[in-house]
C-alpha atoms as a PDB file:
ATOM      1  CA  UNK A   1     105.519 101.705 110.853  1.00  0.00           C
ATOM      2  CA  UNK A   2     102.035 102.379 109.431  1.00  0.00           C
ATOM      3  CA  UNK A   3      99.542 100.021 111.331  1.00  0.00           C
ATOM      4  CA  UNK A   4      95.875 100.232 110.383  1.00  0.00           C
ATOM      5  CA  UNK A   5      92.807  99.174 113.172  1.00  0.00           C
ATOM      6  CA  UNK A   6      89.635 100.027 113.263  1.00  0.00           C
ATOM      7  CA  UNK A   7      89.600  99.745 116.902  1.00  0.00           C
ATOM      8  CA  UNK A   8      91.584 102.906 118.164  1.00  0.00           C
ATOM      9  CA  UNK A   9      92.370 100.505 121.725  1.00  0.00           C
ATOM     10  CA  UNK A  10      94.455  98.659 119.460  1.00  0.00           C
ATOM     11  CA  UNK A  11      96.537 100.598 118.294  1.00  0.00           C
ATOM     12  CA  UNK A  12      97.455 102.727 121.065  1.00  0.00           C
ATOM     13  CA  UNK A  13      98.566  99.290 122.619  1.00  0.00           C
ATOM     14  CA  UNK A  14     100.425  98.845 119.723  1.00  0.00           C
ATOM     15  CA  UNK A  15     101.493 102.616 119.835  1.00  0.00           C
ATOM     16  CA  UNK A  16     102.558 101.586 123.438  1.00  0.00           C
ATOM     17  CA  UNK A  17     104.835  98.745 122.796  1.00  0.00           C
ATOM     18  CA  UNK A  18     106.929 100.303 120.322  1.00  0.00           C
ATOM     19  CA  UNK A  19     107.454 103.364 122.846  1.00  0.00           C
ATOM     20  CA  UNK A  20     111.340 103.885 123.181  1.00  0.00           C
ATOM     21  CA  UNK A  21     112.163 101.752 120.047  1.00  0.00           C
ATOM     22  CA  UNK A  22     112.790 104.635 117.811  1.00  0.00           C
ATOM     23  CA  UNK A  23     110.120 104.186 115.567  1.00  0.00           C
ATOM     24  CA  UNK A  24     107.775 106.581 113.806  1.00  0.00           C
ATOM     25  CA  UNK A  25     104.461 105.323 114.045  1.00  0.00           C
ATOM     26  CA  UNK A  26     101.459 105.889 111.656  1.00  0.00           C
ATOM     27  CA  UNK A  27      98.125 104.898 112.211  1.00  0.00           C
ATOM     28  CA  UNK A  28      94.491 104.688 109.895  1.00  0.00           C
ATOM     29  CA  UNK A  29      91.378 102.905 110.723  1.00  0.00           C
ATOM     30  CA  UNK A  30      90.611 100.843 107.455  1.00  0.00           C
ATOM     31  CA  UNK A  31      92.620 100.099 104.112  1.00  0.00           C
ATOM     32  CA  UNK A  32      91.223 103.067 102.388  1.00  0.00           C
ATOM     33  CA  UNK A  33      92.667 105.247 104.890  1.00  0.00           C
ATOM     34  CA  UNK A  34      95.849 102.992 104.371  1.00  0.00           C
ATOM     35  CA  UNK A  35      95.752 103.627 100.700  1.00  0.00           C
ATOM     36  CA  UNK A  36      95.617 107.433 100.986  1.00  0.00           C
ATOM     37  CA  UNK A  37      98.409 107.541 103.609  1.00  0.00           C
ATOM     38  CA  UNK A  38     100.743 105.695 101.331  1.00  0.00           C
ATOM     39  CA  UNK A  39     100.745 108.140  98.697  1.00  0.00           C
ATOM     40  CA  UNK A  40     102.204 110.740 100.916  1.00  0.00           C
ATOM     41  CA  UNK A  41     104.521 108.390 102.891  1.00  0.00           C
ATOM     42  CA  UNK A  42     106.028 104.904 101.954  1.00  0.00           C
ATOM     43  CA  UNK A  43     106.690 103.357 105.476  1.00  0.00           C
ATOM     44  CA  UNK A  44     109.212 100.271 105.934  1.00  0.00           C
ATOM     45  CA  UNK A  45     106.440  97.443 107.712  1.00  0.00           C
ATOM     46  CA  UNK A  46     102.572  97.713 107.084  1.00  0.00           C
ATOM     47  CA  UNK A  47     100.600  95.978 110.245  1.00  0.00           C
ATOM     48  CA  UNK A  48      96.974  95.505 109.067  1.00  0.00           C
ATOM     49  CA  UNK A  49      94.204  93.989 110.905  1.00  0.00           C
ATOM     50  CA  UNK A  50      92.416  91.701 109.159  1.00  0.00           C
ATOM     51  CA  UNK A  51      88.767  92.989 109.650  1.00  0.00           C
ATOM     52  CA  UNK A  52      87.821  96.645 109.169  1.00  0.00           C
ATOM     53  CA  UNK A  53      85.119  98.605 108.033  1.00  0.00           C
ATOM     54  CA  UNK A  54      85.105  99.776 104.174  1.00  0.00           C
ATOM     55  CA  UNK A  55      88.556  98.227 102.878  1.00  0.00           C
ATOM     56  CA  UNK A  56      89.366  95.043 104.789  1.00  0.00           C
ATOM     57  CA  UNK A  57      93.141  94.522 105.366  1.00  0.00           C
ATOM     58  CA  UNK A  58      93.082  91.382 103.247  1.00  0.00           C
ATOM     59  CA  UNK A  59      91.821  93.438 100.383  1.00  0.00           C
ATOM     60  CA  UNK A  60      94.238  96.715 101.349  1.00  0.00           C
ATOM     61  CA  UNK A  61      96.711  93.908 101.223  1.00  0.00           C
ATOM     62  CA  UNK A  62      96.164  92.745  97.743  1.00  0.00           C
ATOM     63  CA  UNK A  63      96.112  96.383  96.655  1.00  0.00           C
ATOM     64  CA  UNK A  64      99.801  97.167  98.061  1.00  0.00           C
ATOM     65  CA  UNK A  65     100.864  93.707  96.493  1.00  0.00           C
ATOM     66  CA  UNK A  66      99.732  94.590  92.956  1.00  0.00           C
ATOM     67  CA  UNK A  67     101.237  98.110  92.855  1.00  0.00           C
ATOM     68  CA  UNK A  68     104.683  98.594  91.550  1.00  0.00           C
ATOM     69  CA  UNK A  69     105.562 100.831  93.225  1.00  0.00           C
ATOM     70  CA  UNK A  70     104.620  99.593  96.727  1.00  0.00           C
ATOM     71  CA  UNK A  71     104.786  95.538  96.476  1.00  0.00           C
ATOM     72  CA  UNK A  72     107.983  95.843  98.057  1.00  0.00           C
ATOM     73  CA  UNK A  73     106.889  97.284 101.719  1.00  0.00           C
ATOM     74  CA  UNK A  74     106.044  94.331 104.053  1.00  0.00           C
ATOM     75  CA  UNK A  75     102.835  93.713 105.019  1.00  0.00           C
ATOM     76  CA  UNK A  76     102.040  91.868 108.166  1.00  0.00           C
ATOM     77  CA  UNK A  77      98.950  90.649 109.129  1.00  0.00           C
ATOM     78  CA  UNK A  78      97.484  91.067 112.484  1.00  0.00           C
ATOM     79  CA  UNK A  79      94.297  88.908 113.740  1.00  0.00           C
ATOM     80  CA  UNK A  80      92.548  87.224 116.324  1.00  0.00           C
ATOM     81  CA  UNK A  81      91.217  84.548 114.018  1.00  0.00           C
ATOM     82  CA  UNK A  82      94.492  82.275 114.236  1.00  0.00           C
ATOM     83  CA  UNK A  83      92.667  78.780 112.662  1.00  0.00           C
ATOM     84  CA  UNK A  84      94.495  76.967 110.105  1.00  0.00           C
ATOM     85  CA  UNK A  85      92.255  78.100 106.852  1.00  0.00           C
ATOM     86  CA  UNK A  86      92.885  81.891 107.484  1.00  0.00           C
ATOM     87  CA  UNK A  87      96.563  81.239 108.037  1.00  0.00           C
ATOM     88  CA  UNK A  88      96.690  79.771 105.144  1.00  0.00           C
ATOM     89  CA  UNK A  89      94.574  82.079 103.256  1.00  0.00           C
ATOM     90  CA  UNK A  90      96.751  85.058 105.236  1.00  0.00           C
ATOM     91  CA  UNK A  91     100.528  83.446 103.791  1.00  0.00           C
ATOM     92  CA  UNK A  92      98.952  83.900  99.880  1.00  0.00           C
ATOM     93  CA  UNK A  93      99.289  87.830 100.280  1.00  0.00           C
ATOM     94  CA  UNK A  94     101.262  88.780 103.405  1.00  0.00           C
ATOM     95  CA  UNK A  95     104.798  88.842 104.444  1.00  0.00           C
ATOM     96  CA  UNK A  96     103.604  87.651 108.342  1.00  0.00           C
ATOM     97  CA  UNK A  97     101.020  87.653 110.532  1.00  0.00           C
ATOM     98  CA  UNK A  98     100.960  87.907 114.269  1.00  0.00           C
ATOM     99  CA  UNK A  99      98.018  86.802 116.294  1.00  0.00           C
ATOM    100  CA  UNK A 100      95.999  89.089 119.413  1.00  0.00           C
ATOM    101  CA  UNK A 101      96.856  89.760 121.715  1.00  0.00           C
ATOM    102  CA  UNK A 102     100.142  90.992 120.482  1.00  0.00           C
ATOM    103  CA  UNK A 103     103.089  90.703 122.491  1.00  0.00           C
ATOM    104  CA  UNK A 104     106.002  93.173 122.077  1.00  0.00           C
ATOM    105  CA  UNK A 105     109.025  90.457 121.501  1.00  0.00           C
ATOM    106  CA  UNK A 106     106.330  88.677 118.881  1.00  0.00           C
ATOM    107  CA  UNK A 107     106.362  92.190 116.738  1.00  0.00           C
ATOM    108  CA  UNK A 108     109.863  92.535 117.182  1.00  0.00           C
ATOM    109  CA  UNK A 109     110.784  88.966 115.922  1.00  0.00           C
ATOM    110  CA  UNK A 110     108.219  89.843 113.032  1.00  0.00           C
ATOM    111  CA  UNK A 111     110.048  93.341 111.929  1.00  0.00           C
ATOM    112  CA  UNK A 112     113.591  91.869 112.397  1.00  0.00           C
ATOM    113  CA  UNK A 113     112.594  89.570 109.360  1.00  0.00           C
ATOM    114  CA  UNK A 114     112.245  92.441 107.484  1.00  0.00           C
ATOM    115  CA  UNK A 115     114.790  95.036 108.864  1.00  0.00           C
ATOM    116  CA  UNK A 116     117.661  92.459 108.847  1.00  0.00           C
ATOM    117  CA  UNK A 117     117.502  92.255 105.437  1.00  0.00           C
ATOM    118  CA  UNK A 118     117.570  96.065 104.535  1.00  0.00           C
ATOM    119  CA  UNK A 119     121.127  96.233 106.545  1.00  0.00           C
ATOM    120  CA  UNK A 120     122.707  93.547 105.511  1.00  0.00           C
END
C-alpha cells in the first residue's frame, strides 16, 4: 500500500490500522513524491488524499491513469470533502474513495474490491 498525506497524523493513523494485516506500507506527502516512489516500486492500492501541497492527489491521480504502465494499480481516494459534486468529480478518475475519518473495516471493504479480483 502506498498512501500519500500531507499531514504526517494521517497517515500514521492509517499506518496504525493496517498494523497486523500483513501489509507493507509506503508513505509520501504530495503526488510528486507519489510519482517518484512509483518508479522504484509499483504497489497493489494507491490511497491519495485529495488536497496536498505541490501535486494534488486528483492531479497525481490523472497522472497514474494516463501511464501505461501504471493505469492498472488502484487508486483510492481519501477526503473529508464527502458532498455530492466532488464525489462525482472523484468516480471520473479513481477506483474508490473513502471519506475521514477513516475507519479500519471501511479500508478493508475498499481493498477487498481490488484484492478479490487479483486471486480469483
Amino acid at each position: 500500500v502506498l498512501y500519500a498525506d500531507d499531514m504526517e497524523i494521517n497517515r500514521e493513523v492509517v499506518k496504525m490500522l493496517l498494523e497486523g494485516e500483513n501489509i507493507e506500507f509506503f508513505e509520501a506527502s504530495d503526488g510528486e513524491e507519489v510519482l517518484k516512489m512509483l518508479e522504484e516500486i509499483k504497489p497493489d492500492v494507491i490511497l491519495m488524499d485529495i488536497r496536498m501541497p505541490k501535486m494534488d492527489g486528483y492531479e497525481t491521480a490523472q497522472v497514474i491513469k494516463n501511464d501505461e504502465k501504471l493505469k492498472s494499480i488502484p487508486v483510492i481516494a481519501l477526503t473529508a470533502h464527502a458532498v455530492k459534486p466532488e464525489i462525482n468529480k472523484y468516480g471520473d478518475i479513481f477506483d474508490d474513495y473513502l471519506t475521514k475519518p477513516i475507519m479500519k473495516n471501511d479500508l478493508m471493504v475498499s481493498f477487498n474490491k481490488f484484492f478479490h479480483k487479483n486471486s480469483g
